[in-house]
Protein backbone atom coordinates (compact mmCIF):
# COMPACT_ATOMS: atom_id res chain seq x y z
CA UNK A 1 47.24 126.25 30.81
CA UNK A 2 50.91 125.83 31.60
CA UNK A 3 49.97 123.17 34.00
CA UNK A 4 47.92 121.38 31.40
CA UNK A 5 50.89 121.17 28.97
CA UNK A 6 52.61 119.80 32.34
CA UNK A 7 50.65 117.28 31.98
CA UNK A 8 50.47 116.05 28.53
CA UNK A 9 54.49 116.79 28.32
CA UNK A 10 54.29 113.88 31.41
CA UNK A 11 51.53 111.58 29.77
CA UNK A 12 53.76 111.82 26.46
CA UNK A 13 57.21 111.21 28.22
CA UNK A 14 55.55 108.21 30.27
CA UNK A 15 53.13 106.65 28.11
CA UNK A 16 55.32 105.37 25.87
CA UNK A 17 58.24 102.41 25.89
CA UNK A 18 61.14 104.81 25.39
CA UNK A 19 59.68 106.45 28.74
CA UNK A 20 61.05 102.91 30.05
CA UNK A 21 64.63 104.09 29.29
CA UNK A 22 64.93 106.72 31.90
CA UNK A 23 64.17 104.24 34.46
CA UNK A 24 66.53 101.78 32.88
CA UNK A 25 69.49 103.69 32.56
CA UNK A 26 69.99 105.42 35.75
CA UNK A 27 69.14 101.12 37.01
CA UNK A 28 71.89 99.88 35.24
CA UNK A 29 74.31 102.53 36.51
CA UNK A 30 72.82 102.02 40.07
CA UNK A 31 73.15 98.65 39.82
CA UNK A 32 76.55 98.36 38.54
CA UNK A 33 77.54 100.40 41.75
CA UNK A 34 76.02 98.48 43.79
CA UNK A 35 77.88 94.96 42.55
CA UNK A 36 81.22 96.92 42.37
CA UNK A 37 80.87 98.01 45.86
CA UNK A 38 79.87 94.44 47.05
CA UNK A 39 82.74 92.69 45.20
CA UNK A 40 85.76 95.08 44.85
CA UNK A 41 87.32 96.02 48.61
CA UNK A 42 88.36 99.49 47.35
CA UNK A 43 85.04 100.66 45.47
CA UNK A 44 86.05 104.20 46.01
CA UNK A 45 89.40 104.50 44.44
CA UNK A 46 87.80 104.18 40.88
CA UNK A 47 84.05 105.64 41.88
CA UNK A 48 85.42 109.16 40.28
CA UNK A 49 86.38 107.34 36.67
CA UNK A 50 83.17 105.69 36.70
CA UNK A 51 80.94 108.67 37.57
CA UNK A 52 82.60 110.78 34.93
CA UNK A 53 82.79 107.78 32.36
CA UNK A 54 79.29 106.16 33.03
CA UNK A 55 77.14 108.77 34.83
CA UNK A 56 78.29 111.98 33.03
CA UNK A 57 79.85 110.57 29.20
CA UNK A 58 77.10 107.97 28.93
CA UNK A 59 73.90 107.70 30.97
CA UNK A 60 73.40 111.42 31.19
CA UNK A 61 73.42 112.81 27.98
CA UNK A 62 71.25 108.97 27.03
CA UNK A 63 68.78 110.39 29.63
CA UNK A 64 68.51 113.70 28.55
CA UNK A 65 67.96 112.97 24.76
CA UNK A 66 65.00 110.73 25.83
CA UNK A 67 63.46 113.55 28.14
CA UNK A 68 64.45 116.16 25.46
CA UNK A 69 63.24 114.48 22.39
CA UNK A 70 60.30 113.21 24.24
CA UNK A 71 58.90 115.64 25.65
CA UNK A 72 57.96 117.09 22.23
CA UNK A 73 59.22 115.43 19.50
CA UNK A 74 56.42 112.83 20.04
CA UNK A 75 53.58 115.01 19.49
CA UNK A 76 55.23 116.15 16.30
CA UNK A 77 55.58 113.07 14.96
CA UNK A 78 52.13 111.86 15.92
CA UNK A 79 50.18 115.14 15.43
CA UNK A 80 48.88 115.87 18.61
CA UNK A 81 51.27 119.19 18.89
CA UNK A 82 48.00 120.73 16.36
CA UNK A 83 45.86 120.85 19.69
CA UNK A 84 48.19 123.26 21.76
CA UNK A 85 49.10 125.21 18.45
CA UNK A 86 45.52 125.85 18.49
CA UNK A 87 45.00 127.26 21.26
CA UNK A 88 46.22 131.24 22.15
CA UNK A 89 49.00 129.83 23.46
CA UNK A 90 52.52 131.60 23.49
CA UNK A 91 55.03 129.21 21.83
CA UNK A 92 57.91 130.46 24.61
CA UNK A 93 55.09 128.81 26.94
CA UNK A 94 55.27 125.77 25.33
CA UNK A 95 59.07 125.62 24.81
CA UNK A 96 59.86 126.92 28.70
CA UNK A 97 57.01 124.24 30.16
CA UNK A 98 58.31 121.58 28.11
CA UNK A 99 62.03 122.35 28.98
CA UNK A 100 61.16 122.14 33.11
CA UNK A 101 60.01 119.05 32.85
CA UNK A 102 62.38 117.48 30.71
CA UNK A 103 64.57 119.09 33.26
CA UNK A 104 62.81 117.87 36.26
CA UNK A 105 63.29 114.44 34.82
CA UNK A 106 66.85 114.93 34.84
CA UNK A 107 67.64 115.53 38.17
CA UNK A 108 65.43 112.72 38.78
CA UNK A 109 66.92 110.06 36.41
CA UNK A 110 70.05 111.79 36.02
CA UNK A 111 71.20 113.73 38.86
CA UNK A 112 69.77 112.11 41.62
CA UNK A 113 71.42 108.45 40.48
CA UNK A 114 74.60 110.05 39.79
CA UNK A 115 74.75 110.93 43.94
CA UNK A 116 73.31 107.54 44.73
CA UNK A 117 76.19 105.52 42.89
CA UNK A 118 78.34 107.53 44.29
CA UNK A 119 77.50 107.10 48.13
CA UNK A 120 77.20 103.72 47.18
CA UNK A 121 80.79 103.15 45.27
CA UNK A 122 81.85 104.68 48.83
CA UNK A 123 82.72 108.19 47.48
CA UNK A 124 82.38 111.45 50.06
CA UNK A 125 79.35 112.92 50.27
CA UNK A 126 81.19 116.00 48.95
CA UNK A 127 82.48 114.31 45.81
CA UNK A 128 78.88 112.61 45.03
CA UNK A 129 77.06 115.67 45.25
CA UNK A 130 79.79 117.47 43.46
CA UNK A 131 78.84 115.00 40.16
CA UNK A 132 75.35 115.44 40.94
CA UNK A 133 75.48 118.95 40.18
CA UNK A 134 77.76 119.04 37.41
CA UNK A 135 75.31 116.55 36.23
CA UNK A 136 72.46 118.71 36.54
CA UNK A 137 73.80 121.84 35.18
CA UNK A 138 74.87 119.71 31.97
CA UNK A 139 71.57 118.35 31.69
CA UNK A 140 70.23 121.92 31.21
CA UNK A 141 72.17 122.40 28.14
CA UNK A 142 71.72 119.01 26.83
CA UNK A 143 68.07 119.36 27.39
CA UNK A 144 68.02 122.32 25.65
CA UNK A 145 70.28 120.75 22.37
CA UNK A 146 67.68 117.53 22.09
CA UNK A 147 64.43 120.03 22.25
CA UNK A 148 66.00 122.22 19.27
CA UNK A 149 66.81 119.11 17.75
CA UNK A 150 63.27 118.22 18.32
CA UNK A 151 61.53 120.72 16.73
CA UNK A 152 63.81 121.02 13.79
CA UNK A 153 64.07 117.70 12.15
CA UNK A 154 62.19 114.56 12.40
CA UNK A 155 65.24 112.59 13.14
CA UNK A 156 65.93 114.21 16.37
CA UNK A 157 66.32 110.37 18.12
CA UNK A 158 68.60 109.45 15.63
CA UNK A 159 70.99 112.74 15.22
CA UNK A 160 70.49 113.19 19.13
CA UNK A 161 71.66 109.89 19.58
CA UNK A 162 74.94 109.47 17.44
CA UNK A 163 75.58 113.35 19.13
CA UNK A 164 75.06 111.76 22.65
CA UNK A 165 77.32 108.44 21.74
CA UNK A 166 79.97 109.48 19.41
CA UNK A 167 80.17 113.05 19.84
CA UNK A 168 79.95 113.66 24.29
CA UNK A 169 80.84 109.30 24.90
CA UNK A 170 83.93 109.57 22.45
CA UNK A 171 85.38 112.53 21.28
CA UNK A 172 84.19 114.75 24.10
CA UNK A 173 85.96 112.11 26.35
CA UNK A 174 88.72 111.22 24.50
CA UNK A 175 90.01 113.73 21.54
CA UNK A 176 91.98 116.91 22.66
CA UNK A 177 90.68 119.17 20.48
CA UNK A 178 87.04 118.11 20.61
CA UNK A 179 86.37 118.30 24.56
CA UNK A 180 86.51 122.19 24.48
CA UNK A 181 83.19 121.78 23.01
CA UNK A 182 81.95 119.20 24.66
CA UNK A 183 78.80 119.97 27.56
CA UNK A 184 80.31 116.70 29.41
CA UNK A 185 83.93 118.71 29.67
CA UNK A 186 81.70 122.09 30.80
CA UNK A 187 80.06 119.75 33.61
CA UNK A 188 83.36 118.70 34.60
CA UNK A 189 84.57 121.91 35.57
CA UNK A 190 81.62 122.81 37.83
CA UNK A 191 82.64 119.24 39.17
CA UNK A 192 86.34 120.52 39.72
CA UNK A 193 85.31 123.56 41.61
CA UNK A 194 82.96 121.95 43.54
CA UNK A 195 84.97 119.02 44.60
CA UNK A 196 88.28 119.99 44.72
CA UNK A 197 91.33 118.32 45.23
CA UNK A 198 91.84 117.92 41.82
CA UNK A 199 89.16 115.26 41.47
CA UNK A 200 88.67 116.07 38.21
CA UNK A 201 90.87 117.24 35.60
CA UNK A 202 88.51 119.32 33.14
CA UNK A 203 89.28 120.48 29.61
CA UNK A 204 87.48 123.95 30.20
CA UNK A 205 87.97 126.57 32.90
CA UNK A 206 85.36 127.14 34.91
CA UNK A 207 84.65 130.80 33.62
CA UNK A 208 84.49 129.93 30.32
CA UNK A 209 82.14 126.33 30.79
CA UNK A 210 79.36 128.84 32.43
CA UNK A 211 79.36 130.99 29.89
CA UNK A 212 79.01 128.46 27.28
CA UNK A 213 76.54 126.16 29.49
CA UNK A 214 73.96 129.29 29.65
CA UNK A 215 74.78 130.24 25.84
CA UNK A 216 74.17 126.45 24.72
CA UNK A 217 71.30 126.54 27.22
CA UNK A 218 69.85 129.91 26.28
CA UNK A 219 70.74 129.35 22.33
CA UNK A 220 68.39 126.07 22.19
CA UNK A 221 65.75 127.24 23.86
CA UNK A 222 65.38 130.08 21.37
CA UNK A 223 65.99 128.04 18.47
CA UNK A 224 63.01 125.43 19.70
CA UNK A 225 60.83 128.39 20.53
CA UNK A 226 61.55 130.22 17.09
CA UNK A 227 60.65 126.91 15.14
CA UNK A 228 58.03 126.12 16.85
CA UNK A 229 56.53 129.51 15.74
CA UNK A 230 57.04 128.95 12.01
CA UNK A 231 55.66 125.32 12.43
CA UNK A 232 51.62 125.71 11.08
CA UNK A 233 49.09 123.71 11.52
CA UNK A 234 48.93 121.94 8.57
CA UNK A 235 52.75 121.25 8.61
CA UNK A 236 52.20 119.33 12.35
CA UNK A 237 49.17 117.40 11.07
């Protein structure tokens, strides 16, 4: 059965125009490395500002809220969560099955783009992958955040969306005080320790962005699966 809800989680995430975004995004950022590279003779002198500025502030948390909110938020909305709420189906099942392959499409859309701009901005290898993973661990929490969201209001899009652009783009970038709780700062610091040489200058030691990346992560999860058990079948119809 888990494969099954695999499946639909893929047919709902795909089969609609907002599945268009994830391909989109990660494009643009792809594509703006590639013209940098082409028309600026030192590319890799600013690939680190625009990795953490585009790839981790903007186009990850973008990417994640579409895989996140998508991958059940749909079927809410349209009423086809009812079938798999009918079945004897453990609602952790649903949550955890629905989280992997939100997940999975962030280290496609998200990760894996993030190491391809920067090879192509002519960062190390080291550096790139260093962004990739910081990317990837950060998508875990945010996918987490936009699957609570999900199953606990019907304006996930919307609230996920001023979170993603005002809250991780802005303040989590820019204010002080904000970036200690910002999931962009706690990717940063697995960027810093993977990197080195001060690539990076995070808000968060590293100790203390683990523990709240698996908290975050680990906190959503349960929320989404705990909702999703007090949401009957009349309320999803």
């Amino acid at each position: 059965m888990t494969a099954t809800i695999a499946r639909l989680t893929y047919s709902t995430l795909f089969g609609h125009r907002r599945g268009l975004l994830m391909f989109i995004l990660p494009g643009v950022m792809l594509g703006l490395a590639l013209l940098l590279r082409l028309t600026v003779d030192d590319s890799a002198s600013f690939s680190t500002d625009l990795l953490q500025q585009l790839a981790l502030a903007v186009i990850l948390p973008l990417v994640a809220l579409v895989a996140g909110t998508g991958a059940i938020a749909t079927e809410i909305d349209d009423g086809s969560i009812v079938y798999l709420l009918s079945k004897p189906i453990k609602r952790h099942t649903i949550v955890l099955t629905k989280a992997v392959v939100a997940f999975a499409c962030i280290a496609v859309f998200g990760a894996l783009p993030t190491l391809l701009s920067g090879v192509i901005l002519g960062a190390s290898f080291k550096v790139s992958l260093a962004f990739a993973i910081g990317a990837l661990v950060a998508g875990a929490a945010y996918t987490s955040i936009f699957l609570a969201l999900s199953v606990m209001t019907g304006n996930a899009v919307t609230i996920g969306l001023l979170y993603a652009l005002l809250w991780e783009s802005v303040m989590g970038s820019y204010v002080p005080g904000a970036r200690t709780l910002s999931v962009q700062q706690w990717g940063l610091s697995v960027v810093d320790k993977l990197a080195g040489d001060n690539v990076v200058e995070p808000s968060v030691k590293l100790p203390l962005a683990l523990i709240l990346l698996v908290v975050v992560t680990v906190l959503g999860l349960a929320l989404a699966v705990s909702r999703l058990r007090s949401l009957t079948l009349s309320s999803a119809e």
